[in-house]
N, C-alpha and C. Protein backbone atom coordinates (compact mmCIF):
# COMPACT_ATOMS: atom_id res chain seq x y z
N UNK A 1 91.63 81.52 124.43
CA UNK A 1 92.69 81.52 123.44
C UNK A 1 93.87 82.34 123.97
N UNK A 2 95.44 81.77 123.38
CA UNK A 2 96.53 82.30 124.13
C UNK A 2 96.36 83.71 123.46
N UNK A 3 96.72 84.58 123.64
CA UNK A 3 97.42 85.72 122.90
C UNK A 3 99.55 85.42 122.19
N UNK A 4 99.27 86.11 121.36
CA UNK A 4 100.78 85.71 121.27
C UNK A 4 101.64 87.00 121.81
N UNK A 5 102.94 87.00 121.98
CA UNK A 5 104.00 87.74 122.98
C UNK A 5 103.78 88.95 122.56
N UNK A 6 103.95 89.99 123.56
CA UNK A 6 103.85 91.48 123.32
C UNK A 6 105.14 92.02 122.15
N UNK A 7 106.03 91.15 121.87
CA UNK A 7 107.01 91.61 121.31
C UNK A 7 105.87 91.05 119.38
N UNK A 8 104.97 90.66 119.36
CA UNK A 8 104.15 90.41 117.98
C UNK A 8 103.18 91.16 118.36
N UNK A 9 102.91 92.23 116.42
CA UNK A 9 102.02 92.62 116.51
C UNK A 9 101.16 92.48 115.26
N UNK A 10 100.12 92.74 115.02
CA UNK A 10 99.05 92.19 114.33
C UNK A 10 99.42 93.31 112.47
N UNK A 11 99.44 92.72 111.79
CA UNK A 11 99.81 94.01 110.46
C UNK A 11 98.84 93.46 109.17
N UNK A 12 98.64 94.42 108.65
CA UNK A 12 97.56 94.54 107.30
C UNK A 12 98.25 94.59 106.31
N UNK A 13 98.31 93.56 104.83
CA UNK A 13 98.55 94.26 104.27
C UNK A 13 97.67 94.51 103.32
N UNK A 14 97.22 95.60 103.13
CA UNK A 14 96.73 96.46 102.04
C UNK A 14 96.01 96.25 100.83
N UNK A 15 97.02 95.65 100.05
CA UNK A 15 96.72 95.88 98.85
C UNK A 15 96.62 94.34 98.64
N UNK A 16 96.48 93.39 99.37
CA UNK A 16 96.01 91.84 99.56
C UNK A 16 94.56 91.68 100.22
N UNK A 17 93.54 92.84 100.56
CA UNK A 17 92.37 92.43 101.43
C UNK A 17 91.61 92.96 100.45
N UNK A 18 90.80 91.80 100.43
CA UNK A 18 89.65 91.59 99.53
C UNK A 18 88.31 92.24 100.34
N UNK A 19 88.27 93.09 101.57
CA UNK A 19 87.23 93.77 102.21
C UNK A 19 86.15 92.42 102.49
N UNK A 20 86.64 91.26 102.43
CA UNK A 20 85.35 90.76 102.59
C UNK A 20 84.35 90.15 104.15
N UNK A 21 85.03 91.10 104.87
CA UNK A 21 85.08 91.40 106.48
C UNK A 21 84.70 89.87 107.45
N UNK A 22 85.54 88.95 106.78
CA UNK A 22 85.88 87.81 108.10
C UNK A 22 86.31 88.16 109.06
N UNK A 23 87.66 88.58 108.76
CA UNK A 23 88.30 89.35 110.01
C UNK A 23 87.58 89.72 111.29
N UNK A 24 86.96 90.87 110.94
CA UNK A 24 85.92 91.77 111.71
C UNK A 24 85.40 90.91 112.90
N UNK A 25 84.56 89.79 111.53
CA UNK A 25 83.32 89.13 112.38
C UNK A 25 84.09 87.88 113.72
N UNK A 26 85.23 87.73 113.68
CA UNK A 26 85.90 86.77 114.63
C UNK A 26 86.51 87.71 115.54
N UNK A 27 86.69 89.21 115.44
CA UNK A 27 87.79 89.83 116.91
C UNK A 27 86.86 89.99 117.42
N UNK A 28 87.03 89.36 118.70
CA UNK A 28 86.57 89.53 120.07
C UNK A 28 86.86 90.94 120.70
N UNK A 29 87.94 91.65 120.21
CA UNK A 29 88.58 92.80 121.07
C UNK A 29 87.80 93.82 120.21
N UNK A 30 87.02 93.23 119.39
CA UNK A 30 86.48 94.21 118.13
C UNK A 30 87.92 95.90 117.75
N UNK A 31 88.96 95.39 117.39
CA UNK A 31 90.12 95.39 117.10
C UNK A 31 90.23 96.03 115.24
N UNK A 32 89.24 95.34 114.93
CA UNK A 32 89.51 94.88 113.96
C UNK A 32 87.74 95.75 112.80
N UNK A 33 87.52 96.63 112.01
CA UNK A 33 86.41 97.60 111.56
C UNK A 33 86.92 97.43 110.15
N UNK A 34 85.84 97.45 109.27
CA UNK A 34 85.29 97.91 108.26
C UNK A 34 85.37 99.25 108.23
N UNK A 35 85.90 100.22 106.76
CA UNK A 35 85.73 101.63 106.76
C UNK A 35 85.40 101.50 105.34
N UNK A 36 84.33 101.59 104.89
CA UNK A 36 84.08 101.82 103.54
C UNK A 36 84.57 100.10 103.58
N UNK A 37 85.58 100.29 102.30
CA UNK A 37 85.64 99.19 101.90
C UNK A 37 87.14 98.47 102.09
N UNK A 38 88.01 99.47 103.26
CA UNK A 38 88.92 99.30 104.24
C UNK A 38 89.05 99.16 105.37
N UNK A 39 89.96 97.72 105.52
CA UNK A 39 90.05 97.14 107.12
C UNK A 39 90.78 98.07 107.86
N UNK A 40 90.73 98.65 109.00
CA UNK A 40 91.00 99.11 109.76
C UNK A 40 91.58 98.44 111.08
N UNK A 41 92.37 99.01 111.40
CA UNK A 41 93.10 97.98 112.75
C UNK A 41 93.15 99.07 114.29
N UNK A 42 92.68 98.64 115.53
CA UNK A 42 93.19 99.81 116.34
C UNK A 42 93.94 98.78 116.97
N UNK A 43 95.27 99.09 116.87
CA UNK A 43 95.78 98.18 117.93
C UNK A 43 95.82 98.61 119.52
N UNK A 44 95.51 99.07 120.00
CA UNK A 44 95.32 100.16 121.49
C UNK A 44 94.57 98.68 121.35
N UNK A 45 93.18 98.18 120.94
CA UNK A 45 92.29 97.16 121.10
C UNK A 45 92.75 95.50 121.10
N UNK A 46 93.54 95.50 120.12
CA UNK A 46 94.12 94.25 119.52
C UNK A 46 94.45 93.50 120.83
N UNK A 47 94.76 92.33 120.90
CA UNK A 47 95.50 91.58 121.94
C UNK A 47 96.50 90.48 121.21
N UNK A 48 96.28 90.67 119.90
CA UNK A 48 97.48 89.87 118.94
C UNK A 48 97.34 88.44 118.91
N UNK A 49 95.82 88.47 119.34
CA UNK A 49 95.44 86.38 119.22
C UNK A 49 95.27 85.64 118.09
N UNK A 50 95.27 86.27 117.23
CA UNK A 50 95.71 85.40 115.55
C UNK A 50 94.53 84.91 114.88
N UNK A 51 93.32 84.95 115.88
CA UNK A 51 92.51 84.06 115.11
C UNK A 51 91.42 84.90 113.67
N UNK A 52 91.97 86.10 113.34
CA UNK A 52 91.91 86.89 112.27
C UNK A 52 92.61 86.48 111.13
N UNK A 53 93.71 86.17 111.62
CA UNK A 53 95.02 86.23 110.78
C UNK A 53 94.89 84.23 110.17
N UNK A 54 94.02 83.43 110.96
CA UNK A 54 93.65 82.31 110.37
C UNK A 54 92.67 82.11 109.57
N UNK A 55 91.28 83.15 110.14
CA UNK A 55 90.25 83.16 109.15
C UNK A 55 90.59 83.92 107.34
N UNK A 56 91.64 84.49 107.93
CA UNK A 56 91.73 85.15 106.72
C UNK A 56 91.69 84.10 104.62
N UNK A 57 90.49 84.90 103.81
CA UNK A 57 90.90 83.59 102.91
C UNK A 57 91.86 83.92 102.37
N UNK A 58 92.75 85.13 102.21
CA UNK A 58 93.74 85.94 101.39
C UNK A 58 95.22 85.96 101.68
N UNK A 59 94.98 85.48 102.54
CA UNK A 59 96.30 85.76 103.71
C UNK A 59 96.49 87.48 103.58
N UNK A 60 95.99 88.26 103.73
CA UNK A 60 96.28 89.58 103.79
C UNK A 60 96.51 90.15 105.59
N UNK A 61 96.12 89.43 106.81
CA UNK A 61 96.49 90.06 107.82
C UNK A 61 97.81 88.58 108.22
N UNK A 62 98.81 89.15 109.06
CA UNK A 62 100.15 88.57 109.38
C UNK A 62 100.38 89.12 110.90
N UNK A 63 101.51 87.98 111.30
CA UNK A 63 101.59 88.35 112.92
C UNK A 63 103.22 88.78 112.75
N UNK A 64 103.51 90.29 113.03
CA UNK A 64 105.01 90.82 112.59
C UNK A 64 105.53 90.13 114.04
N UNK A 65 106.69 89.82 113.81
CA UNK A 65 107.02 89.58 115.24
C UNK A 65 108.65 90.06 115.60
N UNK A 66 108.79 90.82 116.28
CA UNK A 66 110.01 91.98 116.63
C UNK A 66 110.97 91.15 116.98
N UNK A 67 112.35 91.94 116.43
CA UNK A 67 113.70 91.33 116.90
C UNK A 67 114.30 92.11 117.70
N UNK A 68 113.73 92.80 118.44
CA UNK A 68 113.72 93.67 120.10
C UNK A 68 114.59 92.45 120.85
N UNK A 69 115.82 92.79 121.51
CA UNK A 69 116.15 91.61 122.82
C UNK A 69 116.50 90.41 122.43
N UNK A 70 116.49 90.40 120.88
CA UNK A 70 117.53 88.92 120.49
C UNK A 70 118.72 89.08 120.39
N UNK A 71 119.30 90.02 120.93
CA UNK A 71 120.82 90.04 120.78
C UNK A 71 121.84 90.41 121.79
């Protein structure tokens, strides 16, 4: 799977995750933890490949993607 551009990065939001740890069980970079009953993100781990951000049923994780160098 591609990764997407270093200028996108992987974001949570919050108060949209239902804890019901899909996420988790698809990162490969294991990126992506359970804390209690909050998702946790390390991005140091992440590689920003999305396929979290598809399993998701909530849409609660999103791919931010920077306007660094568009201008």
């Amino acid at each position: 799977m591609k990764a997407v551009p270093a200028a996108c990065r992987l974001r949570i939001r919050p108060e949209e995750c239902v804890a019901c740890a899909a996420c988790p069980s698809v990162c490969h970079t294991l990126a992506l933890r359970m804390d209690a009953l909050e998702l946790v993100l390390d991005e140091d781990l992440c590689d920003n490949c999305s396929v979290c951000v598809r399993v998701c049923p909530v849409g609660a994780l999103y791919i931010e993607r920077s306007n660094e160098g568009s201008g």
